[in-house]
C-alpha atoms as a PDB file:
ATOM      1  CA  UNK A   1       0.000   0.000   0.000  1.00  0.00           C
ATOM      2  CA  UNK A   2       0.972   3.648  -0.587  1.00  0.00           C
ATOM      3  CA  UNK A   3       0.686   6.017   2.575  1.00  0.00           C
ATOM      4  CA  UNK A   4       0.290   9.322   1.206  1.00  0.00           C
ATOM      5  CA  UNK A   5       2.611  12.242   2.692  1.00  0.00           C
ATOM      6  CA  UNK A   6       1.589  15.205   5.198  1.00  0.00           C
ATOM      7  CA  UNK A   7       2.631  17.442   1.756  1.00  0.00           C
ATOM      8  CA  UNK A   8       0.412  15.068  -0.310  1.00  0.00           C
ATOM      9  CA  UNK A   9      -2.585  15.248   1.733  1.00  0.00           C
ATOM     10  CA  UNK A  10      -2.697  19.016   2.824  1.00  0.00           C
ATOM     11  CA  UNK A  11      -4.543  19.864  -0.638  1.00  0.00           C
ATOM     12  CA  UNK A  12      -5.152  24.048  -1.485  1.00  0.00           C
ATOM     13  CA  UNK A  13      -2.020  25.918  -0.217  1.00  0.00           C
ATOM     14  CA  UNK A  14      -3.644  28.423   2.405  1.00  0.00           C
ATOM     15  CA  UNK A  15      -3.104  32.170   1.847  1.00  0.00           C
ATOM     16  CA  UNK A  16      -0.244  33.958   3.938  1.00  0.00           C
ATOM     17  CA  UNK A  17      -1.674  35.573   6.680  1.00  0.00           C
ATOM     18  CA  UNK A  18      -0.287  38.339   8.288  1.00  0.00           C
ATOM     19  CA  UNK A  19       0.286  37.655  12.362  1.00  0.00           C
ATOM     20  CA  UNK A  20      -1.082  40.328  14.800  1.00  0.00           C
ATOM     21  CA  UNK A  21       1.393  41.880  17.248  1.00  0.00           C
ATOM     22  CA  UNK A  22       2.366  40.158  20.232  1.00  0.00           C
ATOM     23  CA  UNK A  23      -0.149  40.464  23.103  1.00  0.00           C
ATOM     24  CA  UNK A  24      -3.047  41.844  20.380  1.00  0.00           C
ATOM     25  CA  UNK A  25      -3.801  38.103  19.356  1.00  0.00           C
ATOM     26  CA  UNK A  26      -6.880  38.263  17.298  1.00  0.00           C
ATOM     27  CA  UNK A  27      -9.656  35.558  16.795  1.00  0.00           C
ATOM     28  CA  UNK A  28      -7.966  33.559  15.171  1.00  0.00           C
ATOM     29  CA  UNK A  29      -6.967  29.448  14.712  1.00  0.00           C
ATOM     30  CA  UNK A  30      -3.376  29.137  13.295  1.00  0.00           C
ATOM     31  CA  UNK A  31      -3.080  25.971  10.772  1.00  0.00           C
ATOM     32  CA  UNK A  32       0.348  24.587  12.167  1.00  0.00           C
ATOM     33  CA  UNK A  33       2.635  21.691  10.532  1.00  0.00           C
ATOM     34  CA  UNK A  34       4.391  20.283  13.622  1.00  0.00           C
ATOM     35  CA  UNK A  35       7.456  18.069  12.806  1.00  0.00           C
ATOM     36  CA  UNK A  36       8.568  15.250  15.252  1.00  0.00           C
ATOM     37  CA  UNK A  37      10.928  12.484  16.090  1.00  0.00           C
ATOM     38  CA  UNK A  38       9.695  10.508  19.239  1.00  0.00           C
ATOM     39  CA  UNK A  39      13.395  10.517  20.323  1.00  0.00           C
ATOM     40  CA  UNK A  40      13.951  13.897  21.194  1.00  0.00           C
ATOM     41  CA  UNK A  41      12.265  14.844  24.763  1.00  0.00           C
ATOM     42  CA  UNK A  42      12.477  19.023  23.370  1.00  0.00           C
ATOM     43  CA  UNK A  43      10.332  18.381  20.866  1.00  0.00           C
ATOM     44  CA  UNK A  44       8.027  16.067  23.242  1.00  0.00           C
ATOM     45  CA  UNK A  45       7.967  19.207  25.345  1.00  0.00           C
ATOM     46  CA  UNK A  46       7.220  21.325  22.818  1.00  0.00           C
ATOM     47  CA  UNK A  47       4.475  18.859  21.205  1.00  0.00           C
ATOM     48  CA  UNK A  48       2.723  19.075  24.669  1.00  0.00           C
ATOM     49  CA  UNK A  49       2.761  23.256  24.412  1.00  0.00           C
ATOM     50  CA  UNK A  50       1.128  22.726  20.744  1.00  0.00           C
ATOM     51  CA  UNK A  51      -1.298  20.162  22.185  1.00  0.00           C
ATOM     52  CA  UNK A  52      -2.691  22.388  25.093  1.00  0.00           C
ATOM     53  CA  UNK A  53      -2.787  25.275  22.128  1.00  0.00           C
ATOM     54  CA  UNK A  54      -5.061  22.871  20.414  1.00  0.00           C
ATOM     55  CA  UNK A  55      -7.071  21.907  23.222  1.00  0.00           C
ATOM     56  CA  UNK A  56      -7.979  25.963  23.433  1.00  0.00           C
ATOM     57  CA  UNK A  57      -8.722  26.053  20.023  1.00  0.00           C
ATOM     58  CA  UNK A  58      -5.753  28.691  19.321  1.00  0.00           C
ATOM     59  CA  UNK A  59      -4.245  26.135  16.576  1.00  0.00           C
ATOM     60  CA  UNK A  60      -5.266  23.491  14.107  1.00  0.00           C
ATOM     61  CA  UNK A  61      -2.379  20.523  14.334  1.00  0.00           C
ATOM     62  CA  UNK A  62      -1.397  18.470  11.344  1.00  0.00           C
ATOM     63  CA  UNK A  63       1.321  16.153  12.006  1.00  0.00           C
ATOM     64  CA  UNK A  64       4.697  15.441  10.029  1.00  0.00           C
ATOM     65  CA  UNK A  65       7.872  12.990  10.873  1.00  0.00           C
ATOM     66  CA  UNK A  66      11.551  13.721  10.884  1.00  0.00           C
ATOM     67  CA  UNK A  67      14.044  11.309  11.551  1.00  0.00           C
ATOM     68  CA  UNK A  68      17.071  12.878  13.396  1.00  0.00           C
ATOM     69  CA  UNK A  69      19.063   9.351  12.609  1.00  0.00           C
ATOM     70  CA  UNK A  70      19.102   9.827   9.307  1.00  0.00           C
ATOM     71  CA  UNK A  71      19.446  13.824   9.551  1.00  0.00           C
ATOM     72  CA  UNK A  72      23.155  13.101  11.617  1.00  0.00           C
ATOM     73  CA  UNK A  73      23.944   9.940   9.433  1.00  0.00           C
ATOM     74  CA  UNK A  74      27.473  10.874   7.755  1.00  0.00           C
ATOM     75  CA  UNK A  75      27.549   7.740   5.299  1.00  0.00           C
ATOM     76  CA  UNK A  76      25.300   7.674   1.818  1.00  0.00           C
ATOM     77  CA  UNK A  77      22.060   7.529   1.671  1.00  0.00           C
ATOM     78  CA  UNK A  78      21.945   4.192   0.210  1.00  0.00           C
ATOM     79  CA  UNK A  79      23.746   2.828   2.984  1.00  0.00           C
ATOM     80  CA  UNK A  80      21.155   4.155   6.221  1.00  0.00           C
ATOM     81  CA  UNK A  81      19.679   0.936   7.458  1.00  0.00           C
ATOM     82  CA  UNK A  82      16.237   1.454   8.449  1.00  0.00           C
ATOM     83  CA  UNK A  83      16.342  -1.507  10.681  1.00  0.00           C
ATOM     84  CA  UNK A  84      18.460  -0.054  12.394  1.00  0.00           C
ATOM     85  CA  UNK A  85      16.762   3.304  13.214  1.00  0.00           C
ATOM     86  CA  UNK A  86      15.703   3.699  16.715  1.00  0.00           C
ATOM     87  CA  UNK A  87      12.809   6.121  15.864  1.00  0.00           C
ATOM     88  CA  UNK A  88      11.916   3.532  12.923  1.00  0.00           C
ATOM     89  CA  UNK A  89       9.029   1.937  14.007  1.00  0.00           C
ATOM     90  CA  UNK A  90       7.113   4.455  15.832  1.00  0.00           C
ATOM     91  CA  UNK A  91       7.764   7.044  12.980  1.00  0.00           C
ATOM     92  CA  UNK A  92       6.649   3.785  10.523  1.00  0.00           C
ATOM     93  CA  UNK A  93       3.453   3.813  12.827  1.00  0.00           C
ATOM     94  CA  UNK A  94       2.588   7.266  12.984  1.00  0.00           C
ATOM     95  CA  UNK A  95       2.555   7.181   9.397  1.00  0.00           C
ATOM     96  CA  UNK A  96       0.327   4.537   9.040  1.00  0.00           C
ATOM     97  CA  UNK A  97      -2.104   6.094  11.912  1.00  0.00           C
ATOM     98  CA  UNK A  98      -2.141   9.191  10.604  1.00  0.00           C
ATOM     99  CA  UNK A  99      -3.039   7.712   6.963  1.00  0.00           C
ATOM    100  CA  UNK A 100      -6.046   5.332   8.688  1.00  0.00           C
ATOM    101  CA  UNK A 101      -7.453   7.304  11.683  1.00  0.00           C
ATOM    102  CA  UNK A 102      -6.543  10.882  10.763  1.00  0.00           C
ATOM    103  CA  UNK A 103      -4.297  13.814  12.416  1.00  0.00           C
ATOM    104  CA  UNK A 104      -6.142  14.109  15.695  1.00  0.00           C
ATOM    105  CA  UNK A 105      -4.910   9.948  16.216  1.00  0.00           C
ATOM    106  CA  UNK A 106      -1.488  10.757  14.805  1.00  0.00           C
ATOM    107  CA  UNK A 107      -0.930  12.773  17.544  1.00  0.00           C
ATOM    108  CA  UNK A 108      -2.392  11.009  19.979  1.00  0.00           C
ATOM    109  CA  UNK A 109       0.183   8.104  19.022  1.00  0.00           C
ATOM    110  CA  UNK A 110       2.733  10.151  19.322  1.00  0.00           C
ATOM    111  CA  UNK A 111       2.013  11.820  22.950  1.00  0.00           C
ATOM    112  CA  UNK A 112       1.250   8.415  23.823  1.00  0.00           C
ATOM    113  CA  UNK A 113       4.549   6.818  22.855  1.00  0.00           C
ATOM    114  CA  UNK A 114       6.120  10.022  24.291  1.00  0.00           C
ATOM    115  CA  UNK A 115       4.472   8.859  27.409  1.00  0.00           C
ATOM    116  CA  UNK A 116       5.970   5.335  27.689  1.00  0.00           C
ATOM    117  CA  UNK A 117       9.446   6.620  26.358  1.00  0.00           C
ATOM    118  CA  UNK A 118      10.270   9.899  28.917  1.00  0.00           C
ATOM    119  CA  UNK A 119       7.983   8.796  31.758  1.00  0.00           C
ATOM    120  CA  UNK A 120       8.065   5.038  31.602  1.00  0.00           C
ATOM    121  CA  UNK A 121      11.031   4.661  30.307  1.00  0.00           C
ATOM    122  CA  UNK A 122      10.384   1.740  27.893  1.00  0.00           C
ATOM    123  CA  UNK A 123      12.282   1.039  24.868  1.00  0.00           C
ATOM    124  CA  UNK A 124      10.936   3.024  21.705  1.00  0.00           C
ATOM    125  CA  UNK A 125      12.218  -0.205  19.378  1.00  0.00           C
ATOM    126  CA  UNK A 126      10.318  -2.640  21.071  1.00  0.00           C
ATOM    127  CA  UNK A 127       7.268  -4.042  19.494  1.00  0.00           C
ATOM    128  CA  UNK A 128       4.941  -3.936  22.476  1.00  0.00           C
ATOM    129  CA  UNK A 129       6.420  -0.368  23.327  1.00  0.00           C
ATOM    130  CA  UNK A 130       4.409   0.827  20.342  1.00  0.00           C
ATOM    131  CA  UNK A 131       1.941  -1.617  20.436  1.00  0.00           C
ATOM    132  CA  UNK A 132       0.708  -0.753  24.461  1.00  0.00           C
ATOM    133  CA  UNK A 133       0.920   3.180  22.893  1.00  0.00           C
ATOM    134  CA  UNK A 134      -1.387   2.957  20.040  1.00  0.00           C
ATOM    135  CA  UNK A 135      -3.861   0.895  22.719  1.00  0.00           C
ATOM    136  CA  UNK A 136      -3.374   4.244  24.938  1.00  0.00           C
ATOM    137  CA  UNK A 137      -4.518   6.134  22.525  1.00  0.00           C
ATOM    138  CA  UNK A 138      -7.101   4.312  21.679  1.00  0.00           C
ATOM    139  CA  UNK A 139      -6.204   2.451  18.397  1.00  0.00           C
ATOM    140  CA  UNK A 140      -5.766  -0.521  17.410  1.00  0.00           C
ATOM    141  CA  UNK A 141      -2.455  -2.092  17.890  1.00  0.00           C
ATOM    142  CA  UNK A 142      -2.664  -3.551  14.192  1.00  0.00           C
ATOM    143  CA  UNK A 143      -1.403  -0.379  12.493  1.00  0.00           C
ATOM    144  CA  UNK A 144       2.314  -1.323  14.420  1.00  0.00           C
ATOM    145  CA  UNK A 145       2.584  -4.752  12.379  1.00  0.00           C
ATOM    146  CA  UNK A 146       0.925  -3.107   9.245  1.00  0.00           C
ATOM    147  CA  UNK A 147       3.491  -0.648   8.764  1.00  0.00           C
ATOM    148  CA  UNK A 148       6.496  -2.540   9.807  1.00  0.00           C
ATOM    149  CA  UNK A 149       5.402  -5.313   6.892  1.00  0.00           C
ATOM    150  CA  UNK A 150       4.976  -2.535   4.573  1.00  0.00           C
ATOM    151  CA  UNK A 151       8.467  -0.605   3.282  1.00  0.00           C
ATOM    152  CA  UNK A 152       6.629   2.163   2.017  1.00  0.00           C
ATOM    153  CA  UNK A 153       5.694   3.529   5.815  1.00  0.00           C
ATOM    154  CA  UNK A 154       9.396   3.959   5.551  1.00  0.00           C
ATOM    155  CA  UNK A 155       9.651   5.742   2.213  1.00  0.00           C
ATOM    156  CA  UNK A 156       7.033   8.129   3.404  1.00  0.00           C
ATOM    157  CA  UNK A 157       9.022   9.250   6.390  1.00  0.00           C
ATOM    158  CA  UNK A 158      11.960   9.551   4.131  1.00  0.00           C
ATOM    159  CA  UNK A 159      10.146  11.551   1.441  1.00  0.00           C
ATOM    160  CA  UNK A 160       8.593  14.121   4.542  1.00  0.00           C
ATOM    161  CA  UNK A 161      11.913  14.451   6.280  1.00  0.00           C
ATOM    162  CA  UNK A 162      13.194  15.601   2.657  1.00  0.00           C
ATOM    163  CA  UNK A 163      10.246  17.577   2.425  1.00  0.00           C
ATOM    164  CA  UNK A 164      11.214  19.148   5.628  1.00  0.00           C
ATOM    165  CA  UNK A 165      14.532  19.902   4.577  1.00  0.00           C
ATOM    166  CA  UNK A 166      15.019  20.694   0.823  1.00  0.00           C
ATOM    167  CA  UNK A 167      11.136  22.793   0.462  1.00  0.00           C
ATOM    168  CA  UNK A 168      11.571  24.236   4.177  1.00  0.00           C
ATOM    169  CA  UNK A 169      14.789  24.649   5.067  1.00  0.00           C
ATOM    170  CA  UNK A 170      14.078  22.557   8.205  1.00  0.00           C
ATOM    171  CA  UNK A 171      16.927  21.083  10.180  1.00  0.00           C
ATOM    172  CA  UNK A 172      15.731  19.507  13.105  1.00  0.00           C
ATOM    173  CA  UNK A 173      12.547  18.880  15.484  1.00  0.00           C
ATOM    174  CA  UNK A 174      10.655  20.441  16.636  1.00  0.00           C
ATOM    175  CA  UNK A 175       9.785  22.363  13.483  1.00  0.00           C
ATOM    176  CA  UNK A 176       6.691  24.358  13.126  1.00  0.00           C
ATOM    177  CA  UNK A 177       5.690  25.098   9.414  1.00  0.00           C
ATOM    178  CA  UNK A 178       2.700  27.843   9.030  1.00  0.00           C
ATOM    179  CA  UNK A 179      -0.746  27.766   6.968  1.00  0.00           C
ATOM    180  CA  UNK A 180      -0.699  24.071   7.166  1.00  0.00           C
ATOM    181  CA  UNK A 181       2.489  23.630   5.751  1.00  0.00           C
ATOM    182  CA  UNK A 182       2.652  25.889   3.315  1.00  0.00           C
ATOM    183  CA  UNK A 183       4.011  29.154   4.724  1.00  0.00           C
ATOM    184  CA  UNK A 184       7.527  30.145   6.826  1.00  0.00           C
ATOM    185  CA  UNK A 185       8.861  26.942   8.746  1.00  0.00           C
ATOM    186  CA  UNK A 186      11.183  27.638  11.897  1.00  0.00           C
ATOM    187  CA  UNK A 187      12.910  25.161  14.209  1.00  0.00           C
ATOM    188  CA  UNK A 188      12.070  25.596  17.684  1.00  0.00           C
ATOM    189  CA  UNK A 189      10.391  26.886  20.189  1.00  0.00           C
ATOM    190  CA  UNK A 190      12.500  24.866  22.329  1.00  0.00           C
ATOM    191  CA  UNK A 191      11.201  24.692  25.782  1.00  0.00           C
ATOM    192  CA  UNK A 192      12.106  23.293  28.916  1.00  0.00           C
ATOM    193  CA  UNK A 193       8.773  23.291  30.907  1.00  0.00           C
ATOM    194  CA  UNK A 194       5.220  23.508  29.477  1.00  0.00           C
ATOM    195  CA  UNK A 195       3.621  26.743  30.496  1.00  0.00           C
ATOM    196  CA  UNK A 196       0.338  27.782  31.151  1.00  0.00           C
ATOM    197  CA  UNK A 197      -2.465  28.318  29.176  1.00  0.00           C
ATOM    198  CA  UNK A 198      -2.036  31.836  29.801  1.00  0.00           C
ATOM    199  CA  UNK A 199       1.892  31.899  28.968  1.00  0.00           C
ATOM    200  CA  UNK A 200       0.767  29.321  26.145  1.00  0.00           C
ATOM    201  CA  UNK A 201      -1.012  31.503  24.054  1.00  0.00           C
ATOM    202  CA  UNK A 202       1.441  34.434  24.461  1.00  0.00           C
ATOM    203  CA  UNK A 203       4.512  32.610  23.305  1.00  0.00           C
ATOM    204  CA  UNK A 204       2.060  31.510  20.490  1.00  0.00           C
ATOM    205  CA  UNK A 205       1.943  34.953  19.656  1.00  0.00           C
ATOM    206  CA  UNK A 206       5.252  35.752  20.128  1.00  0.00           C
ATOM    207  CA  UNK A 207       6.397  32.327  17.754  1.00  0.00           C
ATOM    208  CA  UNK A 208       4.311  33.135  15.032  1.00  0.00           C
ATOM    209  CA  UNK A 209       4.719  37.048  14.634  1.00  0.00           C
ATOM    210  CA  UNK A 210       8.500  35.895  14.623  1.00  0.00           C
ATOM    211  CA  UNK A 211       7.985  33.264  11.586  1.00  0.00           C
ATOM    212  CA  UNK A 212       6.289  35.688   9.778  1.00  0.00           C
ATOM    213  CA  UNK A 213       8.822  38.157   9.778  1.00  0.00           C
ATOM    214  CA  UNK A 214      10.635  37.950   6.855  1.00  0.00           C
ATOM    215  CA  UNK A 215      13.621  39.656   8.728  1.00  0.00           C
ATOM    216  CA  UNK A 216      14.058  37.794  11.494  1.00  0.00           C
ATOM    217  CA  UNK A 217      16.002  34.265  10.840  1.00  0.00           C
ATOM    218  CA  UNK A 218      17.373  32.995  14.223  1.00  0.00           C
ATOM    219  CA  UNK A 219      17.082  33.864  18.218  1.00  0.00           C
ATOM    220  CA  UNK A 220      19.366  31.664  20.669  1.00  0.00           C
ATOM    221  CA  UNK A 221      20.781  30.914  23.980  1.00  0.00           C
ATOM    222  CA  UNK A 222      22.581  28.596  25.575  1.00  0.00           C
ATOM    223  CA  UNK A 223      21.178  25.601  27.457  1.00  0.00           C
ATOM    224  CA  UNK A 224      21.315  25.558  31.211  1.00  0.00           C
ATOM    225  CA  UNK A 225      19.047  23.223  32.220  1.00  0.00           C
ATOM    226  CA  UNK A 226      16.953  20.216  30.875  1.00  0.00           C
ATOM    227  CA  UNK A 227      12.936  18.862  30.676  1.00  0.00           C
ATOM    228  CA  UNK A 228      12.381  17.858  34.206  1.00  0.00           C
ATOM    229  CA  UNK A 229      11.674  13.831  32.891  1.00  0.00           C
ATOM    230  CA  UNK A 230      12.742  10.766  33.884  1.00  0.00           C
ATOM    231  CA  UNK A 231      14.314   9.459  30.768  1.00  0.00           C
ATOM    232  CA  UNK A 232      16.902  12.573  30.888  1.00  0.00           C
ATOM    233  CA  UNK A 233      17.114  12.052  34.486  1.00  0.00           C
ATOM    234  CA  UNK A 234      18.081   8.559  34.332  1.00  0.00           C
ATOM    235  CA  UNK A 235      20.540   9.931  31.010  1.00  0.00           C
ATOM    236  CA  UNK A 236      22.041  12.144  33.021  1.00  0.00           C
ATOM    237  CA  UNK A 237      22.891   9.532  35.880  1.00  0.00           C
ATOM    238  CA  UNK A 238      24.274   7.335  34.004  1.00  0.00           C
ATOM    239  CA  UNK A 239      26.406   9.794  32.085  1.00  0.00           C
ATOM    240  CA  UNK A 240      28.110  11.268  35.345  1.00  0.00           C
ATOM    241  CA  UNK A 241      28.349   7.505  36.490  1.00  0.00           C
ATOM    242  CA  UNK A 242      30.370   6.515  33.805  1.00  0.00           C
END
């Protein structure tokens, strides 16, 4: 079978929208792209900011994948063995999901596998890791063995990561892409903590006035600190222990 990708399925590229100010948000729903790898706990945290921005109906979510294996892989192409790739099958799966059950049960899957790898600290690559997640969020476990069987979940999350990369300019995860993936695409925000509802819309604001900007290209600091979750917790032990 022949999953179709998020750039595929997104059909009438939106109109560019001008953002409002900062802090003069107006009623509005912005139409975001997010771009994930379950691997990366920054991009969990930031999923989880995007999520509560949904849940308030400040943003419409689509879902894409990005493999950060295959992004830091210094050999050819040719040679990248997806068997190999930790993020494989739950990237493989959220493909399939999000094909089958829609967006809203893509990312479901995904804070649901996020769930088992930074709080329970189960291994992503095991079968009944993703399994036990798709149950969580309601679906059927199924769609693991249906895309693992099928290689072109695979070429789909090659083709988007690609997508991400050669259309966007994206790098890395997360990556937010405007007017449901059509408009500017930034890496980041990269938080540490999920914030309020409150603080949740206002560094919405902030985020997208920024991407729209076509003067503004990059805002960073230093890391001083780290998501408070037990997988990085239990990273971090082991890291000073050895």
């Amino acid at each position: 079978m022949r999953w179709k990708t998020n750039h595929e399925e997104r059909g009438d590229r939106a109109s560019p929208v001008r953002a409002p100010a900062p802090g003069t948000r107006a009623a509005m729903t912005e139409h975001i792209q997010f771009s994930f790898d379950p691997r990366c706990p920054w991009c969990f945290q930031t999923s989880r900011w995007a999520r509560a921005l949904e849940e308030q109906g400040a943003v419409r979510l689509t879902w894409s994948v990005f493999c950060l294996e295959l992004n830091n892989f210094e050999g050819e192409r040719k040679d990248f063995d997806p068997s190999t790739c930790k993020s494989g099958p739950a990237l493989r799966t959220s493909v399939v999901v999000r094909e089958q059950e829609g967006q809203a049960a893509c990312g479901r899957f995904y804070g649901a596998i996020g769930q088992r790898y930074f709080y329970g600290l189960e291994d992503l690559t095991h079968a009944d890791t993703v399994r036990a997640a798709l149950v969580d969020a309601g679906l059927g476990p199924e769609h693991f063995d249906e895309a693992m069987t099928d290689m072109s979940s695979w070429d789909i999350v090659v083709r988007e990561h690609d997508l991400l990369d050669q259309e966007a300019g994206g790098f890395g995860v997360p990556s937010l892409r405007l007017d449901a993936g059509t408009g500017p695409c930034m890496f980041g925000p990269v938080i540490r903590d999920v914030p309020s509802d409150e603080e949740a819309v206002a560094l919405l604001d902030h985020v997208v006035w920024l991407m729209r900007n076509e003067n503004f290209y990059e805002l960073k600091s230093g890391r001083t600190d780290y998501p408070d979750l037990p997988h990085i917790r239990r990273a971090l032990a082991e890291r000073r222990s050895g």
